[in-house]
C-alpha atoms as a PDB file:
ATOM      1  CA  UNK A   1     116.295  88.176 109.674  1.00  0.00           C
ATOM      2  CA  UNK A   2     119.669  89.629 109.277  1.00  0.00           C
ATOM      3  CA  UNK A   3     120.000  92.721 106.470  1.00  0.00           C
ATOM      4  CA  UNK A   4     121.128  90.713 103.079  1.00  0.00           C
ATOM      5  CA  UNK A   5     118.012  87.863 103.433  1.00  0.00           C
ATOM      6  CA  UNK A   6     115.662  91.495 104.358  1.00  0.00           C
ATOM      7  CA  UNK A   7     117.234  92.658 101.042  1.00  0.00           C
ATOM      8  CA  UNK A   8     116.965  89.287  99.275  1.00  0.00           C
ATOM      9  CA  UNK A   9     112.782  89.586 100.585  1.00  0.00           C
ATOM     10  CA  UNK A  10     112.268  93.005  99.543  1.00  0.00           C
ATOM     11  CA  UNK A  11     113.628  92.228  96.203  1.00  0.00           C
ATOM     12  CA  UNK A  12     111.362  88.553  95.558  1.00  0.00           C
ATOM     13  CA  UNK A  13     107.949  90.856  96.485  1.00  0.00           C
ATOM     14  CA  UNK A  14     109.278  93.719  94.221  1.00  0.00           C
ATOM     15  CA  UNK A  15     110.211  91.419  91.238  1.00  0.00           C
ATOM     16  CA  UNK A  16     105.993  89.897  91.886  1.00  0.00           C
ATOM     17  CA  UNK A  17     104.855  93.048  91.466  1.00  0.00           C
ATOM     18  CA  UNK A  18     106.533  94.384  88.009  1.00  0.00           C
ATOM     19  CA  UNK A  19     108.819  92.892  85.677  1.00  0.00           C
ATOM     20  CA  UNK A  20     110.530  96.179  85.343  1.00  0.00           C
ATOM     21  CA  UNK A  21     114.406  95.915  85.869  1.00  0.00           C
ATOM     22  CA  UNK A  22     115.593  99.577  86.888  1.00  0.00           C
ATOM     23  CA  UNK A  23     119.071 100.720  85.610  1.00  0.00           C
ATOM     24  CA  UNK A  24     118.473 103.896  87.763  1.00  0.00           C
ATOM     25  CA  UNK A  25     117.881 104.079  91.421  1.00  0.00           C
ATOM     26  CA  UNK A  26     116.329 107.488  92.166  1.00  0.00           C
ATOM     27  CA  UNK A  27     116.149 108.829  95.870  1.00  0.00           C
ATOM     28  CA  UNK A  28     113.869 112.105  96.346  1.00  0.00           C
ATOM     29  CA  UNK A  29     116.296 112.423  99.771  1.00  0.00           C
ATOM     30  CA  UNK A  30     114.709 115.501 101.443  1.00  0.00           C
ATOM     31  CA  UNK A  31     111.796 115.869 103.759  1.00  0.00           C
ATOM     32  CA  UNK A  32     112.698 113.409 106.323  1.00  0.00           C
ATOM     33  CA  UNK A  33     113.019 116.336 108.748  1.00  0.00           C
ATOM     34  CA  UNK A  34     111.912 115.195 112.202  1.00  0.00           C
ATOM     35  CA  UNK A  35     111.670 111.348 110.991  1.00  0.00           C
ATOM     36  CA  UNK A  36     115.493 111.147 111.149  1.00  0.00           C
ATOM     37  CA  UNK A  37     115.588 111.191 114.892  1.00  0.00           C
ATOM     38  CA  UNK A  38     112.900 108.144 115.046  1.00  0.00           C
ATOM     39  CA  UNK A  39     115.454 105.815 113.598  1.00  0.00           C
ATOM     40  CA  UNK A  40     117.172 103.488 115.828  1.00  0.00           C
ATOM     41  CA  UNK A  41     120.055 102.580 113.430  1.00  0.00           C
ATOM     42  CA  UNK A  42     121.615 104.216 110.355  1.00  0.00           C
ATOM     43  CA  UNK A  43     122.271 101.403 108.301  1.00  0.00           C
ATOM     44  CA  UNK A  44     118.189 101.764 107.464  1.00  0.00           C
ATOM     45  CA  UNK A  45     118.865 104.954 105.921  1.00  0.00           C
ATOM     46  CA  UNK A  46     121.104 103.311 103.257  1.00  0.00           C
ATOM     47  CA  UNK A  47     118.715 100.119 102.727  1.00  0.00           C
ATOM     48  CA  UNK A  48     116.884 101.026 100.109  1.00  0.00           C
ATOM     49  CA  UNK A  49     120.050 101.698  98.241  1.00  0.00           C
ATOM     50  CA  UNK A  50     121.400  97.667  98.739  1.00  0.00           C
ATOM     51  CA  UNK A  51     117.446  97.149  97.328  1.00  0.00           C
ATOM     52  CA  UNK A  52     118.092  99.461  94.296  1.00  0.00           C
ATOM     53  CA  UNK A  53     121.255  97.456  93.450  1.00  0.00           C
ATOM     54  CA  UNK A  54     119.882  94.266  93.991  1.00  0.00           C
ATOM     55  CA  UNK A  55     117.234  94.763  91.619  1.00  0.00           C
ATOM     56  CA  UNK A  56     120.076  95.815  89.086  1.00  0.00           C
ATOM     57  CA  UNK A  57     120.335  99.357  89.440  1.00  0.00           C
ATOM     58  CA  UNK A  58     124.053 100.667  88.509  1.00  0.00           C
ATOM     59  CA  UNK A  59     123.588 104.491  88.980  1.00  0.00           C
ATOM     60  CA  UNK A  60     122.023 106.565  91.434  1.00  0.00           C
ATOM     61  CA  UNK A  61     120.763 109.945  91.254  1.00  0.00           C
ATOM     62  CA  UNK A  62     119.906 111.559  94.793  1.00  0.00           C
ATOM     63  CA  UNK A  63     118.418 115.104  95.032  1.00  0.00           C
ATOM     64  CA  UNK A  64     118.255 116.700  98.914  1.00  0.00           C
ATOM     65  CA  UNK A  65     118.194 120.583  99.521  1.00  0.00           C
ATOM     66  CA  UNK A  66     121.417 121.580 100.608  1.00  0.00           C
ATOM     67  CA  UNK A  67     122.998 125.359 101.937  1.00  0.00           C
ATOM     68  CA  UNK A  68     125.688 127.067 100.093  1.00  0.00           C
ATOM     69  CA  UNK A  69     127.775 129.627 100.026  1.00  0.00           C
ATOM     70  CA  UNK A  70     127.869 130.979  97.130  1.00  0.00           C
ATOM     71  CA  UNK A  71     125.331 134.283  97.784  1.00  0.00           C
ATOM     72  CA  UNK A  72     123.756 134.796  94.167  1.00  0.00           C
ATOM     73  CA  UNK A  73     122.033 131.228  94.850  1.00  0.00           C
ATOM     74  CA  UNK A  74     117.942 131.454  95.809  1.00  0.00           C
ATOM     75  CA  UNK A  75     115.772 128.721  97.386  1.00  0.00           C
ATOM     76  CA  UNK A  76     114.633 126.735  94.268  1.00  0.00           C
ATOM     77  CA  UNK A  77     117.632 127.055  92.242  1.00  0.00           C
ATOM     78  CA  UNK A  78     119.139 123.649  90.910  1.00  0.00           C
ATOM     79  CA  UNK A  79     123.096 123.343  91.517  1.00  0.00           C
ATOM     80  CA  UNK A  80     125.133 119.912  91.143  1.00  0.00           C
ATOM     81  CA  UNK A  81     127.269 118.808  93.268  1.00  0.00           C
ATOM     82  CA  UNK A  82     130.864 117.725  92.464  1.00  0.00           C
ATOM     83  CA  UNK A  83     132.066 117.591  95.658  1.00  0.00           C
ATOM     84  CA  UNK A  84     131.995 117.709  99.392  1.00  0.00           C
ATOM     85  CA  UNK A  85     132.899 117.847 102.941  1.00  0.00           C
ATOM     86  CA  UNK A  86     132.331 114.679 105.430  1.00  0.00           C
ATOM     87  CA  UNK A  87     132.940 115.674 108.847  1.00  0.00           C
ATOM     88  CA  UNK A  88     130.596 112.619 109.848  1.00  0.00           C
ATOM     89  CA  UNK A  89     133.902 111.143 110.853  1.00  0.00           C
ATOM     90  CA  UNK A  90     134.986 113.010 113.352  1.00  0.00           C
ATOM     91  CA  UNK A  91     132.210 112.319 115.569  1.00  0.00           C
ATOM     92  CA  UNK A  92     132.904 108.471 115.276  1.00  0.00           C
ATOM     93  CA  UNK A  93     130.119 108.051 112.270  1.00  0.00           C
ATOM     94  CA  UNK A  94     131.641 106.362 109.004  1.00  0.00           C
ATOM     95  CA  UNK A  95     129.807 104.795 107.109  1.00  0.00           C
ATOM     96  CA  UNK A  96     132.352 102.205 106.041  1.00  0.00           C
ATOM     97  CA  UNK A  97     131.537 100.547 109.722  1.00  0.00           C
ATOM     98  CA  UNK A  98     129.575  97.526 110.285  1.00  0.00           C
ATOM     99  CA  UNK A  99     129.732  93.901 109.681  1.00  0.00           C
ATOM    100  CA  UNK A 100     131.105  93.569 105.852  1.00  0.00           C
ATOM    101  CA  UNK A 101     128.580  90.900 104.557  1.00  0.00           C
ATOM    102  CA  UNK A 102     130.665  90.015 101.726  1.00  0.00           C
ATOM    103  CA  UNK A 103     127.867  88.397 100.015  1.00  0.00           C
ATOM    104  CA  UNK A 104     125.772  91.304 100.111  1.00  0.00           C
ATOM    105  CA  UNK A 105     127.887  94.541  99.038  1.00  0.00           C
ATOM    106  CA  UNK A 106     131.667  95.313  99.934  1.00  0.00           C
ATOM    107  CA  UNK A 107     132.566  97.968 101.978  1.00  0.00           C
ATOM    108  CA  UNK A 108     135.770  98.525 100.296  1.00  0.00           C
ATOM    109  CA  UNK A 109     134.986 102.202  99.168  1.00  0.00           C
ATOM    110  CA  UNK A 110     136.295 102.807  95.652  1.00  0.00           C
ATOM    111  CA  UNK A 111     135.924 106.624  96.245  1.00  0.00           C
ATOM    112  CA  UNK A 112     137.955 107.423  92.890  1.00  0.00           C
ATOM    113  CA  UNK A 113     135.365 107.989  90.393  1.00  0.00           C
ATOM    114  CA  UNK A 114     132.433 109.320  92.743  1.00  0.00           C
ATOM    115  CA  UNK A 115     132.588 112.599  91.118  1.00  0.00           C
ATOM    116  CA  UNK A 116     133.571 111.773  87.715  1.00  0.00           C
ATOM    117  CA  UNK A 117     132.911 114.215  85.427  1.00  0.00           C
ATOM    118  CA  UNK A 118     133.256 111.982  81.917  1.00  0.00           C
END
């Protein structure tokens, strides 16, 4: 089953099981630790995202526990991010690769308004 019909699937069971149409997608994103060498291919990592959106979600609020360097912060303190470093890249990892299943999502990034502070 290629990823859009998976999607499609994952969204028919969901919509069974509540009527609830989410405007928010939330993602709890740390404590994968270990896991995250188990998976055999990244685009699984983002799949729950094309789920979010296909059940209507148009934001996304992701919380993971990140270093910085900015020594006053402790463990535990809250800090928002507004903007940041992807060296991903220059290994050979972007995550614009991939078959672009134009009836799924684009993968024309629109990169403009990630951070927008309005």
């Amino acid at each position: 089953m290629e990823e859009y019909e998976q999607t499609a699937a994952a969204c028919a069971f969901i919509r069974q099981h509540t009527s609830v149409r989410p405007l928010v997608g939330i993602i709890c994103g740390s404590g994968l630790g270990a896991a995250v060498a188990t998976l055999v291919a990244n685009p699984t990592i983002a799949w729950p995202v094309r789920v979010m959106k296909m059940l209507g979600a148009e934001y996304l609020f992701a919380t993971n526990a990140a270093g910085g360097m900015n020594r006053k912060f402790k463990p535990g303190d809250m800090v928002v991010i507004q903007d940041h470093v992807d060296f991903s890249s220059l290994v050979g990892l972007n995550p614009l690769t991939g078959p672009n299943d134009e009836s799924h999502l684009s993968y024309e990034a629109q990169l403009s308004r990630d951070f927008n502070h309005a």
